[in-house]
C-alpha atoms as a PDB file:
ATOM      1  CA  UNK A   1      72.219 -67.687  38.767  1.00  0.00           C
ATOM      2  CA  UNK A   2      73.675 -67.798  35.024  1.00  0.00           C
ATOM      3  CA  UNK A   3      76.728 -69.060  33.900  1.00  0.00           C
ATOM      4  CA  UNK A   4      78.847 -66.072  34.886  1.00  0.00           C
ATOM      5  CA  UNK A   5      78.325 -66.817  38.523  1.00  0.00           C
ATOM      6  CA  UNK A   6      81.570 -68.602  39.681  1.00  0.00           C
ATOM      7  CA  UNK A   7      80.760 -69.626  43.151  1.00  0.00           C
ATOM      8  CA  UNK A   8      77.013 -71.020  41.676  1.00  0.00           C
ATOM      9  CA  UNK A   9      79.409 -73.443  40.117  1.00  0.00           C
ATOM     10  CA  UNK A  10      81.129 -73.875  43.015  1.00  0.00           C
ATOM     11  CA  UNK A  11      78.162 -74.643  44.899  1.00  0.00           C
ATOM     12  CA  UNK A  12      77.004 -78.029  43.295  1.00  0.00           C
ATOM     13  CA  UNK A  13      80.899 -78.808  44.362  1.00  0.00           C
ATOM     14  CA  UNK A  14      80.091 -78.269  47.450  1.00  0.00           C
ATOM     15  CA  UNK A  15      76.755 -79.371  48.257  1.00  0.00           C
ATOM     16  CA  UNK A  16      77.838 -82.874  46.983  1.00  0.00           C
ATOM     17  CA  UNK A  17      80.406 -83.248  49.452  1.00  0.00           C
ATOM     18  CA  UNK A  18      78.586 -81.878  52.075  1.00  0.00           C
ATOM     19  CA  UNK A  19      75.757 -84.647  51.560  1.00  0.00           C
ATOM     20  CA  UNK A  20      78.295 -87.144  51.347  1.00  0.00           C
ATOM     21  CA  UNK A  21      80.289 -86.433  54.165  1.00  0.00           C
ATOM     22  CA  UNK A  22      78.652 -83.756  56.335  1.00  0.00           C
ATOM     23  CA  UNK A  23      81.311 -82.184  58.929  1.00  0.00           C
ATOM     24  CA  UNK A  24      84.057 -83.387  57.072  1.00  0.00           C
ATOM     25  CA  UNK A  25      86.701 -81.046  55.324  1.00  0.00           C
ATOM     26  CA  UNK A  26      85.167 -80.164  51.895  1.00  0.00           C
ATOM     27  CA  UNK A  27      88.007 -80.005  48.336  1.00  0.00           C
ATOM     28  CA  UNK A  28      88.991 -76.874  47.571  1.00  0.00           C
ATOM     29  CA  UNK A  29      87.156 -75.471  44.447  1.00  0.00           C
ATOM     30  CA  UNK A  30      89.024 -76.161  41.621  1.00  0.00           C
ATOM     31  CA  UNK A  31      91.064 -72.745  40.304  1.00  0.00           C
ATOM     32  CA  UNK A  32      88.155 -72.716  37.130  1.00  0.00           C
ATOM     33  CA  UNK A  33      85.451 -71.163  39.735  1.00  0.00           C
ATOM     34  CA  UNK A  34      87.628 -68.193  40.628  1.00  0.00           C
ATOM     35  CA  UNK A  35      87.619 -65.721  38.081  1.00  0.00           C
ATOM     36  CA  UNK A  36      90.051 -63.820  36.465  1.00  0.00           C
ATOM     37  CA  UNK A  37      92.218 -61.646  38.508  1.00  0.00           C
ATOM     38  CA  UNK A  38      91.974 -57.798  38.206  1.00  0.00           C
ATOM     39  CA  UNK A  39      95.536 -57.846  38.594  1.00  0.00           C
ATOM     40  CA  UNK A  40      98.190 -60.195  39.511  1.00  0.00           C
ATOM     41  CA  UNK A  41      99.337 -58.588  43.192  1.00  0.00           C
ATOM     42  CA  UNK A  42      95.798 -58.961  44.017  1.00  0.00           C
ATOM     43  CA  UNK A  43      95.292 -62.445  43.618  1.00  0.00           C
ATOM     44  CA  UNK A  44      98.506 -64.020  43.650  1.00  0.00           C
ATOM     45  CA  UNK A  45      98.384 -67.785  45.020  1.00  0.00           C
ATOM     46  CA  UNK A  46      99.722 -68.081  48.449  1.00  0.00           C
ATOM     47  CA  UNK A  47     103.564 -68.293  49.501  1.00  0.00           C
ATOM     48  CA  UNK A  48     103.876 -71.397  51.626  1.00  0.00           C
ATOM     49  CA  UNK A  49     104.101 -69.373  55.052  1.00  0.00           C
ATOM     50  CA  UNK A  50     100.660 -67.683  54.197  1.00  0.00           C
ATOM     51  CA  UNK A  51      99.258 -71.107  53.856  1.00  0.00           C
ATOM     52  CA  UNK A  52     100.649 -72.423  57.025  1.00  0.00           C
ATOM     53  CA  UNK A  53      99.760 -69.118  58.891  1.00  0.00           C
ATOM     54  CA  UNK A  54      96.340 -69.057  57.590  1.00  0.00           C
ATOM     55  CA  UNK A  55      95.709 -72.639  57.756  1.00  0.00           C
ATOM     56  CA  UNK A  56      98.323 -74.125  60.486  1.00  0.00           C
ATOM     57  CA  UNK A  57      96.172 -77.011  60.763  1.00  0.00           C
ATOM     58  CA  UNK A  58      96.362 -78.124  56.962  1.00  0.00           C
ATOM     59  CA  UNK A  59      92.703 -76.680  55.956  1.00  0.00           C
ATOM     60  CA  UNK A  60      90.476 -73.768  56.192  1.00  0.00           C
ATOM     61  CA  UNK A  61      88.413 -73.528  59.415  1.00  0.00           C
ATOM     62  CA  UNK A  62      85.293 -71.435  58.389  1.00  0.00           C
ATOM     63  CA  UNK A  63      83.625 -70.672  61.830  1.00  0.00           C
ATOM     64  CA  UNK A  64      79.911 -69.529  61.571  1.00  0.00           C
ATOM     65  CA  UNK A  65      76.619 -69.420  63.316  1.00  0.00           C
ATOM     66  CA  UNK A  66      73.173 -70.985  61.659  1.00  0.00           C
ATOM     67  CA  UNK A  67      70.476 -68.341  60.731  1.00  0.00           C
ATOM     68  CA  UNK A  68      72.002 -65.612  59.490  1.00  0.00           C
ATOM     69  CA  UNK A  69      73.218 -65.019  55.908  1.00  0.00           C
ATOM     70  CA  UNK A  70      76.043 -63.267  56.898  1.00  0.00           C
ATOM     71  CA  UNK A  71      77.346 -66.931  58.314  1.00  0.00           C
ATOM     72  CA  UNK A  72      75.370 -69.940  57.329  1.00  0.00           C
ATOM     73  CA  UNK A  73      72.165 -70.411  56.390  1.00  0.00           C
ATOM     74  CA  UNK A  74      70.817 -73.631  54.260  1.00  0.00           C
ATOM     75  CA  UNK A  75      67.710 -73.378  52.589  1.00  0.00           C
ATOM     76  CA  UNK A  76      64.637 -75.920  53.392  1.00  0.00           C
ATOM     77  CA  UNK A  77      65.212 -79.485  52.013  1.00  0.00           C
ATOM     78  CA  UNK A  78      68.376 -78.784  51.172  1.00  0.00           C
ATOM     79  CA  UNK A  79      71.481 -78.971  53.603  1.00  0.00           C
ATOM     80  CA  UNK A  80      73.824 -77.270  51.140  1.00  0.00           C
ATOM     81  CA  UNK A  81      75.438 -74.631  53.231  1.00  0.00           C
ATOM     82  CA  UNK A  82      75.504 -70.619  52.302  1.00  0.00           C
ATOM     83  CA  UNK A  83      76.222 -67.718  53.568  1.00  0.00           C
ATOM     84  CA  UNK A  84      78.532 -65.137  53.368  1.00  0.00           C
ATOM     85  CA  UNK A  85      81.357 -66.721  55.675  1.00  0.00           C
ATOM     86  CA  UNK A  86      80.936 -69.902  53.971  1.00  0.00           C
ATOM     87  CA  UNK A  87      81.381 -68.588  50.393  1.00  0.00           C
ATOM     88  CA  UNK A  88      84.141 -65.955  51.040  1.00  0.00           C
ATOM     89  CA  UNK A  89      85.865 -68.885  53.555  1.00  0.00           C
ATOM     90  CA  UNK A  90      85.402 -71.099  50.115  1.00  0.00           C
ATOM     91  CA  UNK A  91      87.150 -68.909  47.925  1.00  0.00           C
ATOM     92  CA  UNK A  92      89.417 -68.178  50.361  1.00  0.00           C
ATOM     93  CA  UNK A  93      90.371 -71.585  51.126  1.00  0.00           C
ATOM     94  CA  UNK A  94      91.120 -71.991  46.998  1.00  0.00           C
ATOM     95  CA  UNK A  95      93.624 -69.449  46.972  1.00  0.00           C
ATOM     96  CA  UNK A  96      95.301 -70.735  49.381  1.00  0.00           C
ATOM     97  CA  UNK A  97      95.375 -74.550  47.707  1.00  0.00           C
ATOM     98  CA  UNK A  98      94.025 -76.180  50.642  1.00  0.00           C
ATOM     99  CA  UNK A  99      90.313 -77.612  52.130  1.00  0.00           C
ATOM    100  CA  UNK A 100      87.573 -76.238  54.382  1.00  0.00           C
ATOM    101  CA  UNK A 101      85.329 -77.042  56.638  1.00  0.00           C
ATOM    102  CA  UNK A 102      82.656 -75.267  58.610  1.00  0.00           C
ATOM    103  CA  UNK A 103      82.994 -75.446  62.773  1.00  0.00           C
ATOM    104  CA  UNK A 104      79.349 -74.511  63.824  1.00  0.00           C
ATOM    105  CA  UNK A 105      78.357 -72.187  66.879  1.00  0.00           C
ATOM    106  CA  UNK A 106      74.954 -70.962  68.306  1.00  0.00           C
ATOM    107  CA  UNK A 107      75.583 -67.666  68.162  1.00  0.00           C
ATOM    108  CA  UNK A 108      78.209 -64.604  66.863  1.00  0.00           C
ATOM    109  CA  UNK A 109      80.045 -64.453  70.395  1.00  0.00           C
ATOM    110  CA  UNK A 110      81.151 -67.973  70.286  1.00  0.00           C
ATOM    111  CA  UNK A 111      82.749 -67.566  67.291  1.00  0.00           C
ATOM    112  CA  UNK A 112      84.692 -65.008  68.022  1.00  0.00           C
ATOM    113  CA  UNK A 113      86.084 -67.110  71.311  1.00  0.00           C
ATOM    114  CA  UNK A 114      86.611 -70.003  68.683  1.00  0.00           C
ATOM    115  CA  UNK A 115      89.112 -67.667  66.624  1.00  0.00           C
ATOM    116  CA  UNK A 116      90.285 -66.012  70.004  1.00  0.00           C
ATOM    117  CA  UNK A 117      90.971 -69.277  71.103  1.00  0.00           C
ATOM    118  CA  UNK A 118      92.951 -70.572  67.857  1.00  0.00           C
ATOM    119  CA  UNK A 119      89.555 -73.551  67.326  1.00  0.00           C
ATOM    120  CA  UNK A 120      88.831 -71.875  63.754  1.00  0.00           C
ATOM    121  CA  UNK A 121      90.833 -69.730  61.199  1.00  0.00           C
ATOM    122  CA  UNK A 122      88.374 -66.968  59.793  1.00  0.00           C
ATOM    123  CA  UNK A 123      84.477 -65.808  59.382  1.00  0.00           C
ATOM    124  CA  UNK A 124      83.174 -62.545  58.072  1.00  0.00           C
ATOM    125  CA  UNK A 125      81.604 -60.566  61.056  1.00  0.00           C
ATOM    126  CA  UNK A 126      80.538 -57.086  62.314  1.00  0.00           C
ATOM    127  CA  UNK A 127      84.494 -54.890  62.938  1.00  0.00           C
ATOM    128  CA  UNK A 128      83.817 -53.225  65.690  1.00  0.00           C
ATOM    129  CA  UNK A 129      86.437 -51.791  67.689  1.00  0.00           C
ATOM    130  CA  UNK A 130      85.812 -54.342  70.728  1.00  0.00           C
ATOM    131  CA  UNK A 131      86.475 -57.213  68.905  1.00  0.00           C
ATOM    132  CA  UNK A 132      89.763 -55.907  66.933  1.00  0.00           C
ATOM    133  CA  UNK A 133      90.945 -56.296  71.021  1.00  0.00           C
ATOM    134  CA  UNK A 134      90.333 -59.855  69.937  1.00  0.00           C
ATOM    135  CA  UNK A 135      90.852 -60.884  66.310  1.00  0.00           C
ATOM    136  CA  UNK A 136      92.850 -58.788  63.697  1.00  0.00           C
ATOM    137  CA  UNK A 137      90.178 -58.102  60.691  1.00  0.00           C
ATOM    138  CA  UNK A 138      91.036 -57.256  56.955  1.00  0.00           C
ATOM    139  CA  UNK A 139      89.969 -54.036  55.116  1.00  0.00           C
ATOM    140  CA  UNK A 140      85.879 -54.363  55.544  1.00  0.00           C
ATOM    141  CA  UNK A 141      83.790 -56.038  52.347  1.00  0.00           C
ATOM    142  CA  UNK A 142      80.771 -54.492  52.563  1.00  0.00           C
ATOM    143  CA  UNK A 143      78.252 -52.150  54.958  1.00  0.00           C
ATOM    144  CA  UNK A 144      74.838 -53.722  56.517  1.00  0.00           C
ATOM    145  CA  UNK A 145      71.934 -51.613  58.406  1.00  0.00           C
ATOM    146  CA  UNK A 146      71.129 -52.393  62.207  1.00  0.00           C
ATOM    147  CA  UNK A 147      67.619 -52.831  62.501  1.00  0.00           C
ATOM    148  CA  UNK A 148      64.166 -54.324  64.562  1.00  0.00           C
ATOM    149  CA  UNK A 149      62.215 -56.925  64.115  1.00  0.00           C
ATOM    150  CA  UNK A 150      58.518 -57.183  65.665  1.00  0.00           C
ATOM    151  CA  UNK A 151      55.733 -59.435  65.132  1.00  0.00           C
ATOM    152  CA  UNK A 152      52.275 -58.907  63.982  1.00  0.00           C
ATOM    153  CA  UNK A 153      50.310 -56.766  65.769  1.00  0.00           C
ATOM    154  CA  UNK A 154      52.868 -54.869  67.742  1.00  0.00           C
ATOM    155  CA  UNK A 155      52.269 -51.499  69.061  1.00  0.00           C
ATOM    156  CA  UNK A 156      55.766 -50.984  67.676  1.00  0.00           C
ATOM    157  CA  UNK A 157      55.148 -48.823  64.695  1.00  0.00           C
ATOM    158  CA  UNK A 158      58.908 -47.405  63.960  1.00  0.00           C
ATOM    159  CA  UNK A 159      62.167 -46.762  65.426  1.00  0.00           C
ATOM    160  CA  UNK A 160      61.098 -43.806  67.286  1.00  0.00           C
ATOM    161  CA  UNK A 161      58.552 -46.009  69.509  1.00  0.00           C
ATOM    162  CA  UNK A 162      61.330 -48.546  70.664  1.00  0.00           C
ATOM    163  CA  UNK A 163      63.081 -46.910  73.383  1.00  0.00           C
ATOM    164  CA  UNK A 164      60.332 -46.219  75.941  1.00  0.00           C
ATOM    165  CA  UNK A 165      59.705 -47.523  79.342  1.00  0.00           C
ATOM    166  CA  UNK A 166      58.374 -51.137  79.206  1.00  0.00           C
ATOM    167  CA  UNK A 167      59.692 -52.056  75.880  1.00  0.00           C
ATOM    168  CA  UNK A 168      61.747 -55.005  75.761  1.00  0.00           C
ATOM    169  CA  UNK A 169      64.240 -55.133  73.223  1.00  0.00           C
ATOM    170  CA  UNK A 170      66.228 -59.185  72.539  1.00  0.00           C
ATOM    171  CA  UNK A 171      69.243 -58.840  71.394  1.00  0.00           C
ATOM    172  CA  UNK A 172      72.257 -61.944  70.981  1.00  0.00           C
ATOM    173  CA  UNK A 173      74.084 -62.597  74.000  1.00  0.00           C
ATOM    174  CA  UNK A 174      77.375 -60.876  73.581  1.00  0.00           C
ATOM    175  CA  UNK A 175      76.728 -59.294  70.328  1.00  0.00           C
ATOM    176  CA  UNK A 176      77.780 -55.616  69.041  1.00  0.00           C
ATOM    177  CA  UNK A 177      74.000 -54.877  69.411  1.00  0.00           C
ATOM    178  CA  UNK A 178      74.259 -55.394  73.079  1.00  0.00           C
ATOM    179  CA  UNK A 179      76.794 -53.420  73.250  1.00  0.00           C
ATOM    180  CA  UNK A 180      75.781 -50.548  71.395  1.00  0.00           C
ATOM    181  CA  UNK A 181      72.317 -50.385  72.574  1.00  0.00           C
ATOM    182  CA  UNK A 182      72.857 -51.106  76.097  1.00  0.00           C
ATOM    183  CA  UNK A 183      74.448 -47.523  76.238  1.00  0.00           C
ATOM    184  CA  UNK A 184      72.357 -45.801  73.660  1.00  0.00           C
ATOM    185  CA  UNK A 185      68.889 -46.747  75.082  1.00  0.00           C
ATOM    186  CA  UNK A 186      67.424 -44.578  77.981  1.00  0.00           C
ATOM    187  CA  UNK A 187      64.103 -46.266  78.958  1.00  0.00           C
ATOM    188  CA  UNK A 188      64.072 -49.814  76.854  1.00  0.00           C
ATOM    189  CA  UNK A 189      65.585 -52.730  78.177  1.00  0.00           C
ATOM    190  CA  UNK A 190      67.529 -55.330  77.229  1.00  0.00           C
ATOM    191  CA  UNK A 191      67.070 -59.072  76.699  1.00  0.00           C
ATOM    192  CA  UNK A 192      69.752 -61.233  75.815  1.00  0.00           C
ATOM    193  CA  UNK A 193      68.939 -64.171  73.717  1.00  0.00           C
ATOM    194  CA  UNK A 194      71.391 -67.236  73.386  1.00  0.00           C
ATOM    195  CA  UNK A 195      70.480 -68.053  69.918  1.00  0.00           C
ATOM    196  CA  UNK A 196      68.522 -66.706  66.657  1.00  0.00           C
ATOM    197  CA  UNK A 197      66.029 -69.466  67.303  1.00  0.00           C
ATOM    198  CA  UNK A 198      65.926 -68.618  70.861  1.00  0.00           C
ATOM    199  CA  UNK A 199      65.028 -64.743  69.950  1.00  0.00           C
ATOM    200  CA  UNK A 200      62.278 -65.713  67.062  1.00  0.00           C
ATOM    201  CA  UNK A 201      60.771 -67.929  70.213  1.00  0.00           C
ATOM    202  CA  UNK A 202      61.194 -65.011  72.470  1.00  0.00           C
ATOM    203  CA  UNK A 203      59.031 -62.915  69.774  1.00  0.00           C
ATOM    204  CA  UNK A 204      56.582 -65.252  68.936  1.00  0.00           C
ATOM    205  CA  UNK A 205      56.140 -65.936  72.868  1.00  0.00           C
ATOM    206  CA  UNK A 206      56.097 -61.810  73.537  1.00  0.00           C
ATOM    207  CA  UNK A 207      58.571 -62.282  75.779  1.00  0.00           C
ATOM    208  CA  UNK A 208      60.233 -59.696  73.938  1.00  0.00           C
ATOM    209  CA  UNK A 209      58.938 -56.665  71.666  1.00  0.00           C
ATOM    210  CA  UNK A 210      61.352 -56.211  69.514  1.00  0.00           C
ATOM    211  CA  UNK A 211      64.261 -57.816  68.051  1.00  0.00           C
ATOM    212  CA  UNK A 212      67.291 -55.764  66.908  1.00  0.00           C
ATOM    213  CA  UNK A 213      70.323 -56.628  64.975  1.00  0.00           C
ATOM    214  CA  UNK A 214      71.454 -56.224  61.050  1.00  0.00           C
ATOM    215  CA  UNK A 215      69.263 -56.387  58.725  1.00  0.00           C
ATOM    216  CA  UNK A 216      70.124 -59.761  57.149  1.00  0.00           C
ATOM    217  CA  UNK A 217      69.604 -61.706  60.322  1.00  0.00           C
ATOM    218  CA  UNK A 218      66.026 -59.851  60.570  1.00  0.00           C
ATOM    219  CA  UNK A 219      64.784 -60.482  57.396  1.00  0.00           C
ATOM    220  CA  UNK A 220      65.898 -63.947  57.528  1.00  0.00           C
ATOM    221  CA  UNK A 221      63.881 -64.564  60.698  1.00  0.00           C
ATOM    222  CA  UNK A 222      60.785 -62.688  59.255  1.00  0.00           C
ATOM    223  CA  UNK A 223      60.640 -65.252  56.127  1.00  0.00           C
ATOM    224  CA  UNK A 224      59.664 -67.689  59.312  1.00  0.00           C
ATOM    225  CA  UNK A 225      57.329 -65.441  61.198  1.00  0.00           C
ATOM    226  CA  UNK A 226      54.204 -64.919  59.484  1.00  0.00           C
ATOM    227  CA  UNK A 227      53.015 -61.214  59.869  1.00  0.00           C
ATOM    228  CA  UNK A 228      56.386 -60.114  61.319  1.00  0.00           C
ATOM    229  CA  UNK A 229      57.718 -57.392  59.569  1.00  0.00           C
ATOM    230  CA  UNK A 230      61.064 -55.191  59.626  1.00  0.00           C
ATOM    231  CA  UNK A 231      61.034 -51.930  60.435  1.00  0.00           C
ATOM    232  CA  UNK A 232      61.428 -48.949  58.627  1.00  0.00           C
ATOM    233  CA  UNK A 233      64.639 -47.087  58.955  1.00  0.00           C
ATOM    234  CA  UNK A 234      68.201 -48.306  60.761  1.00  0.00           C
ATOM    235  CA  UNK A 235      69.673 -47.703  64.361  1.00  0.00           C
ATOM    236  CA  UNK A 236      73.424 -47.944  62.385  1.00  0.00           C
ATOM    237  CA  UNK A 237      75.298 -49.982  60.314  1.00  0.00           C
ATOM    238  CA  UNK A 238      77.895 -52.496  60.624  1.00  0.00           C
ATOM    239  CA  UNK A 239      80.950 -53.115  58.277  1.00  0.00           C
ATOM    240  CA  UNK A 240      81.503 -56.617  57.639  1.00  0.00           C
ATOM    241  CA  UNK A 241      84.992 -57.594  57.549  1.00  0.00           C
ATOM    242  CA  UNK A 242      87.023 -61.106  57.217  1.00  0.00           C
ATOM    243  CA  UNK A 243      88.320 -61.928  60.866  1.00  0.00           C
ATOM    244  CA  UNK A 244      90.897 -64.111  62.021  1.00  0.00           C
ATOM    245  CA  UNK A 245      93.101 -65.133  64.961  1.00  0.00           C
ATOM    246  CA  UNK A 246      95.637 -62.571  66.357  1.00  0.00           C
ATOM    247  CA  UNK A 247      99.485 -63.349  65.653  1.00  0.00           C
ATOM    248  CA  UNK A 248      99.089 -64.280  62.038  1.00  0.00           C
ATOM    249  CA  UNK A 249     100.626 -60.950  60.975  1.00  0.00           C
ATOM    250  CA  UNK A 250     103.033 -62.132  58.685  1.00  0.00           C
ATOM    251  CA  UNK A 251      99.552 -63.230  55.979  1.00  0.00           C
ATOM    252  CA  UNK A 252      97.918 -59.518  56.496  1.00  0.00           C
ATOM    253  CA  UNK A 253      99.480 -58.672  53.636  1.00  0.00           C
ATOM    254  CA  UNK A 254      98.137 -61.150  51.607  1.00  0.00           C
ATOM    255  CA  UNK A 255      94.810 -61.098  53.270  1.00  0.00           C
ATOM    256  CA  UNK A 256      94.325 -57.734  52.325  1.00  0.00           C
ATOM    257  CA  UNK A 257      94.748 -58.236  49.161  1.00  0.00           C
ATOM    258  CA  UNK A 258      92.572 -61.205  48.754  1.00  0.00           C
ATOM    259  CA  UNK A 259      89.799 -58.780  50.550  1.00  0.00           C
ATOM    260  CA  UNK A 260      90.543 -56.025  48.027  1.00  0.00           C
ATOM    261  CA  UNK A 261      90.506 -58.344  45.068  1.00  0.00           C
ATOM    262  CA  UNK A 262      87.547 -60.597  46.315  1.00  0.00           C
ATOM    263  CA  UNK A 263      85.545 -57.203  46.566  1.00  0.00           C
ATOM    264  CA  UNK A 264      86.722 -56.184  42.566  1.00  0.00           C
ATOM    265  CA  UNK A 265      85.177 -59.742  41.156  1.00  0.00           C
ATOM    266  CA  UNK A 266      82.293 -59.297  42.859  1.00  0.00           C
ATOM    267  CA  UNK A 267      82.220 -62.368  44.702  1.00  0.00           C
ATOM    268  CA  UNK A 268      80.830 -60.423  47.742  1.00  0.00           C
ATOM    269  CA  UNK A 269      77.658 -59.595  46.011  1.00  0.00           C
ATOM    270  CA  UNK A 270      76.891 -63.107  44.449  1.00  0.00           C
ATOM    271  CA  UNK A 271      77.921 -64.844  48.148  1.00  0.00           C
ATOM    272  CA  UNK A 272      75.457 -62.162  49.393  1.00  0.00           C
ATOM    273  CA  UNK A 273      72.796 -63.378  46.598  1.00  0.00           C
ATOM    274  CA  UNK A 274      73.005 -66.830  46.850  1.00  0.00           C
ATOM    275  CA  UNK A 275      72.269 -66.834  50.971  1.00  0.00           C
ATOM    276  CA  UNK A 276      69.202 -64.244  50.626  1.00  0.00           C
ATOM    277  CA  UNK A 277      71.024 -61.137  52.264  1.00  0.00           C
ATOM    278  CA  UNK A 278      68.994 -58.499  52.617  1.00  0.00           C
ATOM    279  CA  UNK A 279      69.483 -54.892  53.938  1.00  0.00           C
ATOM    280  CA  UNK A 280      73.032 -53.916  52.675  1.00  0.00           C
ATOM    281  CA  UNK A 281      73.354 -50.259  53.519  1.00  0.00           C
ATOM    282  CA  UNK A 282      74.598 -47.514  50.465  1.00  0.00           C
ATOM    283  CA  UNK A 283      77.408 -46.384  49.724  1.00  0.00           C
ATOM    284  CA  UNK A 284      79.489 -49.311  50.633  1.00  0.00           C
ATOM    285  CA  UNK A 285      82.634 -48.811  52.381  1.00  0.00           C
ATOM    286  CA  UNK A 286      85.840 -48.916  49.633  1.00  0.00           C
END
């Protein structure tokens, strides 16, 4: 990216201490990689009882799962981390004036337990209605289209031939996809996978047909499976929103307006950029 791209900058930051001390809290990014405020309400540095309601531990807890660039992703040969939780959670964790580090899960639903279950602070996931029982969720940051995945050579030639007797669709174990497909299809089953890897195994193995979820986590896994190829079209969209533990009302406030003002600078695009999402869905939600 060029010179105008504050979280590139923050990135060599980043990837140095990651290398140096992986699983360790990483600095906050100094204040010079956050750009200039579109107003002052909507980036104002953190009271004290944010920080200690958003952090209580001291530093940022970014909870994510590997493989999709919603979350984490690292490229090959490099274990710099990126992804849209990671780079948002970043920025985040500079207003606030305190560190981060990354607690890694297999898979979306364990994530959400480790915020439900006060063992991480925030991540950027799908706001669905079911998990607002769980975790409180800011204003959402931008819209992503639901999708399949199938291999080479599958049968499957769009959306229209996926819900028919005998077709077995994977899907992540406790995911909104389960959820929402598991009462939209009529004749397709479901297959739970417990991890990205595990589903691009399942594929590759035909012990599944198809592989539905958002876009970016499709695309990702198609870079890795030659021939396999996304299909046409979307099932839905999710709206990706910053997520963190209930009870930590009195920073929702604040939150919000980091959200709003996060959105503004553009940061979601370029965290979007540098992990390789793909598939964000028009108009975006405002």
């Amino acid at each position: 990216m060029g010179v105008a791209d504050p979280l590139g900058r923050w990135a060599a930051i980043a990837a140095l201490a990651v290398a140096l001390a992986p699983g360790c809290a990483v600095p906050p990014a100094p204040s010079a990689v956050v750009p200039a405020p579109a107003s002052a309400a909507s980036a104002d540095a953190a009271s004290d009882d944010v920080r200690r309601t958003l952090a209580p531990t001291g530093s940022l807890r970014i909870a994510v799962y590997a493989g999709s660039p919603t979350s984490l992703v690292r490229r090959a040969g490099s274990d710099e981390p990126r992804g849209m939780s990671v780079d948002i959670g970043a920025a985040l964790a500079s207003r606030l004036s305190v560190p981060w580090r990354i607690v890694e899960f297999e898979r979306v639903e364990q994530v959400i337990e480790a915020l439900r279950g006060g063992q991480a602070d925030m991540t950027i996931t799908n706001a669905t209605g079911t998990r607002a029982a769980l975790v409180d969720f800011a204003e959402p940051m931008v819209a992503l289209e639901l999708g399949y995945l199938v291999v080479a050579g599958s049968p499957i030639a769009s959306i229209a031939d996926v819900d028919r007797v005998g077709v077995r669709v994977g899907v992540s174990q406790g995911s909104s996809s389960q959820a929402t497909l598991g009462k939209a299809y009529r004749n397709a089953t479901l297959v739970p996978a417990s991890s990205l890897k595990a589903a691009a195994e399942m594929l590759t193995e035909h012990r599944i047909d198809a592989f539905a979820t958002n876009k970016g986590v499709l695309h990702q896994m198609a870079d890795g499976l030659p021939g396999a190829r996304v299909l046409d079209g979307r099932w839905g969209a999710e709206s990706l929103a910053i997520a963190v533990p209930k009870g930590r009302d009195l920073a929702k406030p604040w939150l919000q307006g980091f959200s709003a003002w996060a959105r503004q600078q553009g940061l979601i695009r370029q965290a979007a950029d540098r992990a390789g999402l793909r598939g964000l869905a028009e108009p975006e939600p405002r």
